[in-house]
PDB file of N, CA and C in Angstrom:
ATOM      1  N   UNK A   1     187.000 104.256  91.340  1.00  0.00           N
ATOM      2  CA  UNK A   1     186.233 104.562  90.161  1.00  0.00           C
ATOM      3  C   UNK A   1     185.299 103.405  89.825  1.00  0.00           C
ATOM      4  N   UNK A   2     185.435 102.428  90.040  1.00  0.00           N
ATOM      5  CA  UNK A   2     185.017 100.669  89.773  1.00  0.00           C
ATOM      6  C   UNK A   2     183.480 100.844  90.546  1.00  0.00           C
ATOM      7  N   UNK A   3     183.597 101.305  91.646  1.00  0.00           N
ATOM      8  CA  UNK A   3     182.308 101.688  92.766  1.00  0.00           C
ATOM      9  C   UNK A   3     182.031 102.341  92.445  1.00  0.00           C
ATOM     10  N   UNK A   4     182.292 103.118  91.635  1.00  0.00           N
ATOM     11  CA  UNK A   4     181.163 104.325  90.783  1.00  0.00           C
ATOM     12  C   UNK A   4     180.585 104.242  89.844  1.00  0.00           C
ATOM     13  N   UNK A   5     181.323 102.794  89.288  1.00  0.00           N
ATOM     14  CA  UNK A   5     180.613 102.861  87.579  1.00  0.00           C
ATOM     15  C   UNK A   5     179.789 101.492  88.198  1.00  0.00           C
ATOM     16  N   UNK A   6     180.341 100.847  88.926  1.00  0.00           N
ATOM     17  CA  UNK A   6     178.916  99.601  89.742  1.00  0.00           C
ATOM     18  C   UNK A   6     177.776 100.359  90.328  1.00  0.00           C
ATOM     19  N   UNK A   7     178.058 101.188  91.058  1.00  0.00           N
ATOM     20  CA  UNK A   7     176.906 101.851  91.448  1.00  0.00           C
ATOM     21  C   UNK A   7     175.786 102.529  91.100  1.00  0.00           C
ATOM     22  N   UNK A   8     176.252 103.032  89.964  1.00  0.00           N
ATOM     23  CA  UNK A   8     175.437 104.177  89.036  1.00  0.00           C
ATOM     24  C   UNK A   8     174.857 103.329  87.550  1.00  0.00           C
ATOM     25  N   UNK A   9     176.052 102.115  87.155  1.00  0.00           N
ATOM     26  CA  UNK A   9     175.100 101.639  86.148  1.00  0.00           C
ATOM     27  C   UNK A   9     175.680 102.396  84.976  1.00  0.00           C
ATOM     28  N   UNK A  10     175.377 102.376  83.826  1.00  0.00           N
ATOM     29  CA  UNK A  10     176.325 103.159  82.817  1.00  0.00           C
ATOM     30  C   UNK A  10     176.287 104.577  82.901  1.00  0.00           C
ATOM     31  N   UNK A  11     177.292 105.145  82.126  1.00  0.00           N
ATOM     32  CA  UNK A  11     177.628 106.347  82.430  1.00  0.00           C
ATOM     33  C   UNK A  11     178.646 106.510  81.458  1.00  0.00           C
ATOM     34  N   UNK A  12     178.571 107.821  80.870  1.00  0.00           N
ATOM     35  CA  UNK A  12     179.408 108.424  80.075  1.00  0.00           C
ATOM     36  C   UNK A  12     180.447 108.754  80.488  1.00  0.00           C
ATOM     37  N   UNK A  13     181.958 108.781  80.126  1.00  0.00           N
ATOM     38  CA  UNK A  13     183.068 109.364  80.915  1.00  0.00           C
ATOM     39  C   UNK A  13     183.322 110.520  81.519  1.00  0.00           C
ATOM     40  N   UNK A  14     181.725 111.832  80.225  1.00  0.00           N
ATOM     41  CA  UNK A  14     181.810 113.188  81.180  1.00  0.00           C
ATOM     42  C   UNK A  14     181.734 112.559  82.570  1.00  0.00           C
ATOM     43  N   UNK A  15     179.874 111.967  82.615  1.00  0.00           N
ATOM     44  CA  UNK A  15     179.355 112.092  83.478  1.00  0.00           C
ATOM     45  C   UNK A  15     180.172 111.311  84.256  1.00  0.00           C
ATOM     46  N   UNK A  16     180.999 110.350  84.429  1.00  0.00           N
ATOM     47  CA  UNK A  16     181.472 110.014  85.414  1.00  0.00           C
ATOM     48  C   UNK A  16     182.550 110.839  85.893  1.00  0.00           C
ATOM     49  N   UNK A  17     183.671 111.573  85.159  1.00  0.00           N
ATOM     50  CA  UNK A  17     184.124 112.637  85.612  1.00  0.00           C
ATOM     51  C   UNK A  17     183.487 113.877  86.454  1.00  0.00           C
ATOM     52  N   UNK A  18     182.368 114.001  86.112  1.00  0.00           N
ATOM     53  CA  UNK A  18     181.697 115.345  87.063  1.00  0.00           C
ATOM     54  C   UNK A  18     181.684 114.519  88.519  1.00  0.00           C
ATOM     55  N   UNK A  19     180.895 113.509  88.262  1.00  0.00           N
ATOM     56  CA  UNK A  19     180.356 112.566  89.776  1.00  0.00           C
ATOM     57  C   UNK A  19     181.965 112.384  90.226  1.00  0.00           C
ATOM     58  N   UNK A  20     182.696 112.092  90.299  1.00  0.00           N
ATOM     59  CA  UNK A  20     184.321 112.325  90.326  1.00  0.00           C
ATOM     60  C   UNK A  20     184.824 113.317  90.969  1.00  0.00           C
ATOM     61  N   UNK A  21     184.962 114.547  89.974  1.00  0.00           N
ATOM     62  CA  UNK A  21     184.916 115.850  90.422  1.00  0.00           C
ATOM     63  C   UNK A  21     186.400 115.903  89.702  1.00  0.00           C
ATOM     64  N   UNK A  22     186.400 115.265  89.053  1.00  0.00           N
ATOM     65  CA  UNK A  22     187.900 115.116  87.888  1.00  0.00           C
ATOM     66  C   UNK A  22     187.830 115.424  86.421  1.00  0.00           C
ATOM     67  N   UNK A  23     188.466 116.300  86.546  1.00  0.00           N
ATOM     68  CA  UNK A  23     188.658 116.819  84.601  1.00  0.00           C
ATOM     69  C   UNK A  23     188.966 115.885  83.705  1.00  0.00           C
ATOM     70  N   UNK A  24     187.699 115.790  82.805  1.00  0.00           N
ATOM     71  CA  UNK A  24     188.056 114.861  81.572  1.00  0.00           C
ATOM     72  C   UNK A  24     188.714 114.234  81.156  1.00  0.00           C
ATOM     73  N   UNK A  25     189.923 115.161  81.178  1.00  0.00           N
ATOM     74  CA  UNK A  25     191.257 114.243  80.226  1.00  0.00           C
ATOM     75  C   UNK A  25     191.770 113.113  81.275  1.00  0.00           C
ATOM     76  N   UNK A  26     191.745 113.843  82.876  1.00  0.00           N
ATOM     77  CA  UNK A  26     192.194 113.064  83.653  1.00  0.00           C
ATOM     78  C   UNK A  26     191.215 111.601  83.758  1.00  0.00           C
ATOM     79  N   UNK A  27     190.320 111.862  83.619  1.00  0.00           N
ATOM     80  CA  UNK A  27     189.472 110.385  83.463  1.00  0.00           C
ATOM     81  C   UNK A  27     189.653 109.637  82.601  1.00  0.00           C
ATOM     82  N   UNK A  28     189.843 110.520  81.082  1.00  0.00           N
ATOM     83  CA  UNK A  28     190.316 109.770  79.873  1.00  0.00           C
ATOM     84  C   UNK A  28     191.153 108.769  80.372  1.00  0.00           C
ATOM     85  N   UNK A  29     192.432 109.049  80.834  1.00  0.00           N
ATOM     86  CA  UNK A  29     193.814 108.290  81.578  1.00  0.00           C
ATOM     87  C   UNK A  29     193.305 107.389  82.335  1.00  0.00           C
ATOM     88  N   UNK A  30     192.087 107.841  83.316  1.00  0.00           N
ATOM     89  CA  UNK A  30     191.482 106.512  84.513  1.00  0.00           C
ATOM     90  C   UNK A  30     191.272 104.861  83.647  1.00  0.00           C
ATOM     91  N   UNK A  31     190.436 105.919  83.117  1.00  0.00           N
ATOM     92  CA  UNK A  31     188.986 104.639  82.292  1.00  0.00           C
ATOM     93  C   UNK A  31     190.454 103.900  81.039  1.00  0.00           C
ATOM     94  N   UNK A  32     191.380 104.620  80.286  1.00  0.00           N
ATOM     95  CA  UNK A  32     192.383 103.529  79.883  1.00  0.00           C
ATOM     96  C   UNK A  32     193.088 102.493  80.535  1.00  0.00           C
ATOM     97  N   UNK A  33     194.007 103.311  81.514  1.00  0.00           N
ATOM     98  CA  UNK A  33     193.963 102.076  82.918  1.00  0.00           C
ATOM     99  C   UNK A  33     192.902 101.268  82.824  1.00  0.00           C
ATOM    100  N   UNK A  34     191.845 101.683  83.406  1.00  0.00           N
ATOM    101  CA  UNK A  34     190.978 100.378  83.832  1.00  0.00           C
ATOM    102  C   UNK A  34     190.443  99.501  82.454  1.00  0.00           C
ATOM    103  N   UNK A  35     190.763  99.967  81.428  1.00  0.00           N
ATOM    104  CA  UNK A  35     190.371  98.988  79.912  1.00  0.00           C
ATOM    105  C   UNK A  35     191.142  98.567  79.941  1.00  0.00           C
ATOM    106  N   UNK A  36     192.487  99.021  79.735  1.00  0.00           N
ATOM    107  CA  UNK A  36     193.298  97.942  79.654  1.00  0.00           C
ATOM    108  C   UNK A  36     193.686  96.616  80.626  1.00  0.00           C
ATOM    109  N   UNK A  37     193.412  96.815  81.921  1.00  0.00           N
ATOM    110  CA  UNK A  37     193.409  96.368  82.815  1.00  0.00           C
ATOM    111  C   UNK A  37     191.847  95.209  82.582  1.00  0.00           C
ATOM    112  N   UNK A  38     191.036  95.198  82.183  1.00  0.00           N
ATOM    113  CA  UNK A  38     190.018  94.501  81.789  1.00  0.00           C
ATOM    114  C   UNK A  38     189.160  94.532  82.918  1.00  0.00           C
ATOM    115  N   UNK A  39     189.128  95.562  83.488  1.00  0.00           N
ATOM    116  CA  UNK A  39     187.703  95.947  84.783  1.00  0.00           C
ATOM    117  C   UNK A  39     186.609  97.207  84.254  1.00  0.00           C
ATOM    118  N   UNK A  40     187.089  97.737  83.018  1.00  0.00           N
ATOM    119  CA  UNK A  40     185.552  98.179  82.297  1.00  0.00           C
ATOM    120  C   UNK A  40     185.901  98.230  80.412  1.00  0.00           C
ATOM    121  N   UNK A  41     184.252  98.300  80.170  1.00  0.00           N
ATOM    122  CA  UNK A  41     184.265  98.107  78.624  1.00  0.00           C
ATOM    123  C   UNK A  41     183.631  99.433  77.730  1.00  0.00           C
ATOM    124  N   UNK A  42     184.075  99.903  77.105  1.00  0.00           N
ATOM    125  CA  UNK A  42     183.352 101.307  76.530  1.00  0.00           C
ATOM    126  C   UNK A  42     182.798 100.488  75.308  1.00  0.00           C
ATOM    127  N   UNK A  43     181.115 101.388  75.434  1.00  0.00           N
ATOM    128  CA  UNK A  43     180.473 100.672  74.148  1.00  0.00           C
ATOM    129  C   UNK A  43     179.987 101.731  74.035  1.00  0.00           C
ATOM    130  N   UNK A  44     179.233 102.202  72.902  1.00  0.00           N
ATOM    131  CA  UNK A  44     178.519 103.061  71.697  1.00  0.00           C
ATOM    132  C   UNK A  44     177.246 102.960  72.800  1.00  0.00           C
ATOM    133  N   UNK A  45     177.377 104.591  72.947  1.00  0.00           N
ATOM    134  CA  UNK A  45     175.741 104.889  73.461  1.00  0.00           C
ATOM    135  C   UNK A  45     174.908 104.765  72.283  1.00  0.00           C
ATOM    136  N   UNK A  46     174.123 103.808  72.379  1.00  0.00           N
ATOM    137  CA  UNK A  46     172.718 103.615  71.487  1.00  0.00           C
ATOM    138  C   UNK A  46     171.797 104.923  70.977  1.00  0.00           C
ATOM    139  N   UNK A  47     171.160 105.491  72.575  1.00  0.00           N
ATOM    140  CA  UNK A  47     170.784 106.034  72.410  1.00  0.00           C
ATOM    141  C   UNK A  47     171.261 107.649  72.282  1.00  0.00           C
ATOM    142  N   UNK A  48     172.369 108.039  71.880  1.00  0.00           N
ATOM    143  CA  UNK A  48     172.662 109.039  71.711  1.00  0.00           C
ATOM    144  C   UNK A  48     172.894 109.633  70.000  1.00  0.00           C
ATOM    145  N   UNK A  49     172.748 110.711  70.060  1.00  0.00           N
ATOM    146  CA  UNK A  49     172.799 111.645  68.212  1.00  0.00           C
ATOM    147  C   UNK A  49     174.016 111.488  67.691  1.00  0.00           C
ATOM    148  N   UNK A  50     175.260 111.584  68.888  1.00  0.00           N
ATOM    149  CA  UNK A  50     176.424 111.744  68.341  1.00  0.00           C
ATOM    150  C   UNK A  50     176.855 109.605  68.386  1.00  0.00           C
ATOM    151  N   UNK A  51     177.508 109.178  67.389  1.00  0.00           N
ATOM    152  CA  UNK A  51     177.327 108.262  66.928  1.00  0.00           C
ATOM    153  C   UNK A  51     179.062 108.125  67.842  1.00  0.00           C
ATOM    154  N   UNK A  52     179.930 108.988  68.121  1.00  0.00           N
ATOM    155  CA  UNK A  52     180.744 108.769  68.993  1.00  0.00           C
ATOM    156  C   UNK A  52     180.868 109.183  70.488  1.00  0.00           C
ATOM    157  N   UNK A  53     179.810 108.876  70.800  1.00  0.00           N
ATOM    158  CA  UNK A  53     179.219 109.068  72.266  1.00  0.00           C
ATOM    159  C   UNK A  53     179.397 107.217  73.142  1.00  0.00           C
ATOM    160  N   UNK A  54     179.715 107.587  73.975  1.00  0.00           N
ATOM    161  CA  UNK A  54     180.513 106.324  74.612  1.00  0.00           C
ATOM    162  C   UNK A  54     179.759 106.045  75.619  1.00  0.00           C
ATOM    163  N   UNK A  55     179.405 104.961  76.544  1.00  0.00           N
ATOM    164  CA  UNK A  55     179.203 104.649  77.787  1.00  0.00           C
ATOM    165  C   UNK A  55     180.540 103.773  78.269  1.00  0.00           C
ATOM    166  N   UNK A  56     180.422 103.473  79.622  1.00  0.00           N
ATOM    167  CA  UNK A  56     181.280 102.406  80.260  1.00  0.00           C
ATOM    168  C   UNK A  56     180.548 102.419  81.240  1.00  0.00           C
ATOM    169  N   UNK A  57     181.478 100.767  81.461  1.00  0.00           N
ATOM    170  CA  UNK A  57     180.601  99.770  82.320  1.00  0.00           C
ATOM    171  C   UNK A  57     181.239  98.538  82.925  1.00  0.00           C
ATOM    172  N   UNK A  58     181.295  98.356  84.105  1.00  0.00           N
ATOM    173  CA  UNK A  58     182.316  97.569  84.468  1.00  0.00           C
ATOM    174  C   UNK A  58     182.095  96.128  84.299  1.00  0.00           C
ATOM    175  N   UNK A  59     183.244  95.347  84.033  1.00  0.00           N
ATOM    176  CA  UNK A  59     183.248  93.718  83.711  1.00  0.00           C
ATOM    177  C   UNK A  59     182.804  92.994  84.764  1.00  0.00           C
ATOM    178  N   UNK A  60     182.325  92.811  85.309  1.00  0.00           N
ATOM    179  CA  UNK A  60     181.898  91.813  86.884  1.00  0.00           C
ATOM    180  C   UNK A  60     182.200  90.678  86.512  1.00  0.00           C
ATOM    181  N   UNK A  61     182.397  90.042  85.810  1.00  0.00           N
ATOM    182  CA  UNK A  61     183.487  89.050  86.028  1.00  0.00           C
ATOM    183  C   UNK A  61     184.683  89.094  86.327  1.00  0.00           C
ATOM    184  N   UNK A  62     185.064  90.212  86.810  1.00  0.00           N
ATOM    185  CA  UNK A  62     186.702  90.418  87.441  1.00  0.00           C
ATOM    186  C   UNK A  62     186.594  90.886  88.679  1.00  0.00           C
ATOM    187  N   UNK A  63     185.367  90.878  88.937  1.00  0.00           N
ATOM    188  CA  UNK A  63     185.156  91.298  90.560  1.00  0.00           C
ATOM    189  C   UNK A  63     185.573  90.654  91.704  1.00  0.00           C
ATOM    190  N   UNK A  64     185.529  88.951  91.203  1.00  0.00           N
ATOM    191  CA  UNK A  64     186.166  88.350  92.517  1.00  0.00           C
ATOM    192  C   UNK A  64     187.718  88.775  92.953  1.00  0.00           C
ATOM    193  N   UNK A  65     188.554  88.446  91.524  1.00  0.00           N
ATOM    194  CA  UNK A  65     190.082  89.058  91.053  1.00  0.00           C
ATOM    195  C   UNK A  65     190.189  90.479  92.098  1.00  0.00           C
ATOM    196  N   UNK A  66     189.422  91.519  91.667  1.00  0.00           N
ATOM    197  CA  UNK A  66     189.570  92.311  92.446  1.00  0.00           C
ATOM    198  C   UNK A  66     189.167  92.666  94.246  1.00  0.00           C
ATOM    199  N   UNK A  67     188.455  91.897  94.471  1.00  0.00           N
ATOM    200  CA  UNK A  67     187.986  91.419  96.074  1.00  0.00           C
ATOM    201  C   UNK A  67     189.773  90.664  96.284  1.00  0.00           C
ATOM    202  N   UNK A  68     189.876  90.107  96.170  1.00  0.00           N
ATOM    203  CA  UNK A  68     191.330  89.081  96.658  1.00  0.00           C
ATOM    204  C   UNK A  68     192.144  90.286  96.379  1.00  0.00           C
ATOM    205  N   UNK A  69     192.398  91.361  95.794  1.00  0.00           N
ATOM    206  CA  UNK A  69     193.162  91.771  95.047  1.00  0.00           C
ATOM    207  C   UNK A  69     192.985  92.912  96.599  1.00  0.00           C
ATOM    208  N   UNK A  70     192.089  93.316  97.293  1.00  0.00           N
ATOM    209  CA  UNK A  70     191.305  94.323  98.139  1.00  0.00           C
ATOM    210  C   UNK A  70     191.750  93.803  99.313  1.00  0.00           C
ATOM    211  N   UNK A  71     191.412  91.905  99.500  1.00  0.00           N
ATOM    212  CA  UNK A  71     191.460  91.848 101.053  1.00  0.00           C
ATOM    213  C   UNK A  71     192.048  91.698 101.981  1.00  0.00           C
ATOM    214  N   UNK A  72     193.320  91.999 101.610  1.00  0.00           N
ATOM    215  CA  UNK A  72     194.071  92.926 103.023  1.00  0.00           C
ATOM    216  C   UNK A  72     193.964  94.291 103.245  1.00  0.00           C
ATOM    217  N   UNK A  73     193.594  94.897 102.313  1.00  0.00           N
ATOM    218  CA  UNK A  73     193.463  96.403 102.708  1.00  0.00           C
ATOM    219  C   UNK A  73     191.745  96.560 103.759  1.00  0.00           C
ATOM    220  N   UNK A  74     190.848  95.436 103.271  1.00  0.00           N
ATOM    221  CA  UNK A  74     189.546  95.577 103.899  1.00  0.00           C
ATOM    222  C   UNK A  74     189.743  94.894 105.641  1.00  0.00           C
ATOM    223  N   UNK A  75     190.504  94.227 105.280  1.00  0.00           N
ATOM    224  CA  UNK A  75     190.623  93.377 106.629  1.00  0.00           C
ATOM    225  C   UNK A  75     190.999  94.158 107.655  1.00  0.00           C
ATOM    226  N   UNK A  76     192.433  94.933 107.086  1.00  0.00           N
ATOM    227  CA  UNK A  76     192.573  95.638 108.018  1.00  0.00           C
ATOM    228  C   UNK A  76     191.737  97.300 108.347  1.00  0.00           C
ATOM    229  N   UNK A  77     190.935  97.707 107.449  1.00  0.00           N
ATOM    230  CA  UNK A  77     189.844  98.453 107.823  1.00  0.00           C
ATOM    231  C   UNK A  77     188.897  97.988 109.006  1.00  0.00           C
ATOM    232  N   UNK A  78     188.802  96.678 108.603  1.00  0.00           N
ATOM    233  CA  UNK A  78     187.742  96.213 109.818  1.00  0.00           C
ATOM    234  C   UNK A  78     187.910  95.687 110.657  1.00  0.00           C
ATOM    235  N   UNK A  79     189.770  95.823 110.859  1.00  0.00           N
ATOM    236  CA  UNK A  79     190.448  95.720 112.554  1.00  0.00           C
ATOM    237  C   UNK A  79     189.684  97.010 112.714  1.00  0.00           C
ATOM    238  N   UNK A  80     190.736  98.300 111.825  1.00  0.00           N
ATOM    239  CA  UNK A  80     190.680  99.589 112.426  1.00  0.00           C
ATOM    240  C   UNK A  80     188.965  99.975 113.030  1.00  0.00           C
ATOM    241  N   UNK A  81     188.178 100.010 112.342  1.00  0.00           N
ATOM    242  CA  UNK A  81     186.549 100.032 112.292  1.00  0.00           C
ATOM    243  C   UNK A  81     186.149  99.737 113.238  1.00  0.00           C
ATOM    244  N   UNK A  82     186.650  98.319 113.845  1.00  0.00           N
ATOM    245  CA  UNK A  82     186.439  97.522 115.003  1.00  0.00           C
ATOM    246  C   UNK A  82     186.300  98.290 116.334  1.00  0.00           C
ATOM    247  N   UNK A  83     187.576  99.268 116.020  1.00  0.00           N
ATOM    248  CA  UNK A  83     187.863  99.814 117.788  1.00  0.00           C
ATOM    249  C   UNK A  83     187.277 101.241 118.052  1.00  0.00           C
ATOM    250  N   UNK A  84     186.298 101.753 117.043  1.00  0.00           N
ATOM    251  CA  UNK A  84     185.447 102.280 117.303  1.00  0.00           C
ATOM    252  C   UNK A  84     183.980 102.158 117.434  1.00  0.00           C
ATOM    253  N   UNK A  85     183.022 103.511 118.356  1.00  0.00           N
ATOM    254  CA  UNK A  85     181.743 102.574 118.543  1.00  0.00           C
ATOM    255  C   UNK A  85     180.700 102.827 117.243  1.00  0.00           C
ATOM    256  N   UNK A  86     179.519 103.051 116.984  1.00  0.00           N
ATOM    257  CA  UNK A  86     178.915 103.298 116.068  1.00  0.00           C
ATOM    258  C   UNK A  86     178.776 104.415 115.893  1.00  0.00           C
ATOM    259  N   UNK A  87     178.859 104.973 117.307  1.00  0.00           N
ATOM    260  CA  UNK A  87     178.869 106.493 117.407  1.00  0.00           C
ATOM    261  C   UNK A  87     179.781 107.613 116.703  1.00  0.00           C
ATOM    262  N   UNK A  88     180.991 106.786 116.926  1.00  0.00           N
ATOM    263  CA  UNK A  88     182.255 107.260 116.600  1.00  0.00           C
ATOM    264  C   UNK A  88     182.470 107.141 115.482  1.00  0.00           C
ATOM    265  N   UNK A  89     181.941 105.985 114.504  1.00  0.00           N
ATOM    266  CA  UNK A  89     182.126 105.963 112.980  1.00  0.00           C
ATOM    267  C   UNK A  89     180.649 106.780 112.479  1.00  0.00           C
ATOM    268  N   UNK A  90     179.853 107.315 113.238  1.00  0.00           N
ATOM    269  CA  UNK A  90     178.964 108.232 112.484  1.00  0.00           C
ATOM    270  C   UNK A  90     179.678 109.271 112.411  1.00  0.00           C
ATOM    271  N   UNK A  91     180.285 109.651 113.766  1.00  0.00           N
ATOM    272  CA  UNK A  91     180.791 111.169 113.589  1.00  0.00           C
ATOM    273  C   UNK A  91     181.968 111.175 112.585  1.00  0.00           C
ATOM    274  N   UNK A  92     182.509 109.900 112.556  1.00  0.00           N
ATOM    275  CA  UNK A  92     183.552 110.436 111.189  1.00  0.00           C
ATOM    276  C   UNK A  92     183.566 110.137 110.120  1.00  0.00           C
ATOM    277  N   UNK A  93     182.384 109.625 109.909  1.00  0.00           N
ATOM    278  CA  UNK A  93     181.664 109.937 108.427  1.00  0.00           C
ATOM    279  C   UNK A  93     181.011 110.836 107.734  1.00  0.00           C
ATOM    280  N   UNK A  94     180.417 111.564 109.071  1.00  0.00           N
ATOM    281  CA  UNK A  94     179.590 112.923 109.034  1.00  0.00           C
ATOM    282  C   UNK A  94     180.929 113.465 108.242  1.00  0.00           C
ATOM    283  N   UNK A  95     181.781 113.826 109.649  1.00  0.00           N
ATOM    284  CA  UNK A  95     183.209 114.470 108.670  1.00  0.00           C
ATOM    285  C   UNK A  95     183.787 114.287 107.206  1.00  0.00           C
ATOM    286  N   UNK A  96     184.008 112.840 106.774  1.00  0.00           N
ATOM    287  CA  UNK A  96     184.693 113.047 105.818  1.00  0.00           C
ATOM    288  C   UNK A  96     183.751 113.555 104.662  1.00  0.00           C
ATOM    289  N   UNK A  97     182.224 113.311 105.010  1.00  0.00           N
ATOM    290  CA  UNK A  97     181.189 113.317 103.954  1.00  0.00           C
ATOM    291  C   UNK A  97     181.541 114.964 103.697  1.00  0.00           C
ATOM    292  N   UNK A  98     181.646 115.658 104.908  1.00  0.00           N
ATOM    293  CA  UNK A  98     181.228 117.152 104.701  1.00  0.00           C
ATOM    294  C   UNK A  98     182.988 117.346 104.221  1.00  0.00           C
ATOM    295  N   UNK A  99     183.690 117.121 104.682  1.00  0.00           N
ATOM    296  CA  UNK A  99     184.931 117.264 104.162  1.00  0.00           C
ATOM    297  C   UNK A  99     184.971 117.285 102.540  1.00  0.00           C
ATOM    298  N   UNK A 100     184.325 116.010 101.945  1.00  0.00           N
ATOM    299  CA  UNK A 100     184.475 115.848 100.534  1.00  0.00           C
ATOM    300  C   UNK A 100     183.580 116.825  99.627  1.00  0.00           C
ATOM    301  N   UNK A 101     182.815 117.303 100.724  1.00  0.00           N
ATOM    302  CA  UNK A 101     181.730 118.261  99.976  1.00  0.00           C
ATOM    303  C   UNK A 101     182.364 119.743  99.692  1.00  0.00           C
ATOM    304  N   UNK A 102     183.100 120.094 100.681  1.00  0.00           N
ATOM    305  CA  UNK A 102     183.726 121.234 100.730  1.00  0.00           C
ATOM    306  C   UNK A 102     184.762 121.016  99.751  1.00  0.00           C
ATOM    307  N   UNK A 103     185.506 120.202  99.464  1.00  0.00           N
ATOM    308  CA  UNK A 103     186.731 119.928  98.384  1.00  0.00           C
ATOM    309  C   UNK A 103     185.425 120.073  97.209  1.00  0.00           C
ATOM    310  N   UNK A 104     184.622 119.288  96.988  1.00  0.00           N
ATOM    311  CA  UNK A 104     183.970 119.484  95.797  1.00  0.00           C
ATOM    312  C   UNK A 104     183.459 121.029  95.194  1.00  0.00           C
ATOM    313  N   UNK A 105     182.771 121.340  96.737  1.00  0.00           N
ATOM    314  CA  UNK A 105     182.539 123.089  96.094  1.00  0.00           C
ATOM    315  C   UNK A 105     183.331 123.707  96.080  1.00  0.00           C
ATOM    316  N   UNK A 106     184.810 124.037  96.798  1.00  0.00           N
ATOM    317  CA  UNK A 106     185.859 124.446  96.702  1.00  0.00           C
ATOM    318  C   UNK A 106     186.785 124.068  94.857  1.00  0.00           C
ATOM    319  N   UNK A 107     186.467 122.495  94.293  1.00  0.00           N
ATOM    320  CA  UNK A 107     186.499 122.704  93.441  1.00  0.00           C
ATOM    321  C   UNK A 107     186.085 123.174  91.913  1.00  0.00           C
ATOM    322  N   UNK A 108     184.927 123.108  92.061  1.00  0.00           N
ATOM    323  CA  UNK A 108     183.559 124.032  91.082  1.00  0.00           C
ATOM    324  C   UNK A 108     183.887 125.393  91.440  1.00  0.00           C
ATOM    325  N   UNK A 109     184.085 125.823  92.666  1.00  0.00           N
ATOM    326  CA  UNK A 109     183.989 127.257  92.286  1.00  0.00           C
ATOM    327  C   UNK A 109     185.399 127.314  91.452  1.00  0.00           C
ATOM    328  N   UNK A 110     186.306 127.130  91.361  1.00  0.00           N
ATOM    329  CA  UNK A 110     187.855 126.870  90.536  1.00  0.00           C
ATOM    330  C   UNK A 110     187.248 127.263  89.351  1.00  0.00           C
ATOM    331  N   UNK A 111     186.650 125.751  88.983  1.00  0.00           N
ATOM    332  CA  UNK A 111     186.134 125.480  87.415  1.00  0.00           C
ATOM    333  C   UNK A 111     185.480 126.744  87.316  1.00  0.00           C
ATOM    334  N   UNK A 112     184.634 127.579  87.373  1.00  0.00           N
ATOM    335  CA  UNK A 112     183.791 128.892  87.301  1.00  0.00           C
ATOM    336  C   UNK A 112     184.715 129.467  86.674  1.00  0.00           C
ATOM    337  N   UNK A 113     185.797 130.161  86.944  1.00  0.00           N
ATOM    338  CA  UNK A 113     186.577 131.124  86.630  1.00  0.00           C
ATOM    339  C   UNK A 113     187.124 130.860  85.526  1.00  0.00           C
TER     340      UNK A 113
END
């Protein structure tokens, strides 16, 4: 979730729930974890009508904390990574990309009903 709210820059908890593909409340629960945890901060959208309209936004000063906190799990990605060719990590990125796409429309059509 941390790479989503770095990436995108602020964002409302809908909107980060849709980009997600996770129901509200369940984000509600994310984004407390991660406040309390002190890796994001909810502040008062400025520019919004409703005066309890929220953004979040992650602390980057806890980014190193969380890199150390990451690098054994990255390290050993980039054994695994290693022993394939470029070829081979396109094609299974192609996959998981289209994989995650199909879970996503598979889950919207849900939400429809």
């Amino acid at each position: 979730m941390l790479s989503r709210i770095n990436r995108h820059g602020l964002l409302s908890p809908g909107a980060l729930a849709r980009l997600a593909g996770m129901h509200p409340a369940t984000m509600t629960g994310v984004l407390d974890r991660l406040q309390r945890g002190g890796f994001i901060i909810r502040e008062r959208d400025p520019e919004a009508s409703d005066r309890r309209a929220v953004t979040v936004r992650a602390t980057r000063d806890r980014n190193p904390e969380l890199y150390r906190m990451l690098s054994g799990m990255n390290s050993r990605m980039d054994d695994l990574c290693d022993r394939y060719s470029e070829a081979e990590l396109d094609l299974i990125a192609d996959f998981l990309r289209r994989t995650a796409a199909a879970g996503r429309d598979s889950a919207a059509e849900l939400a429809e009903d």
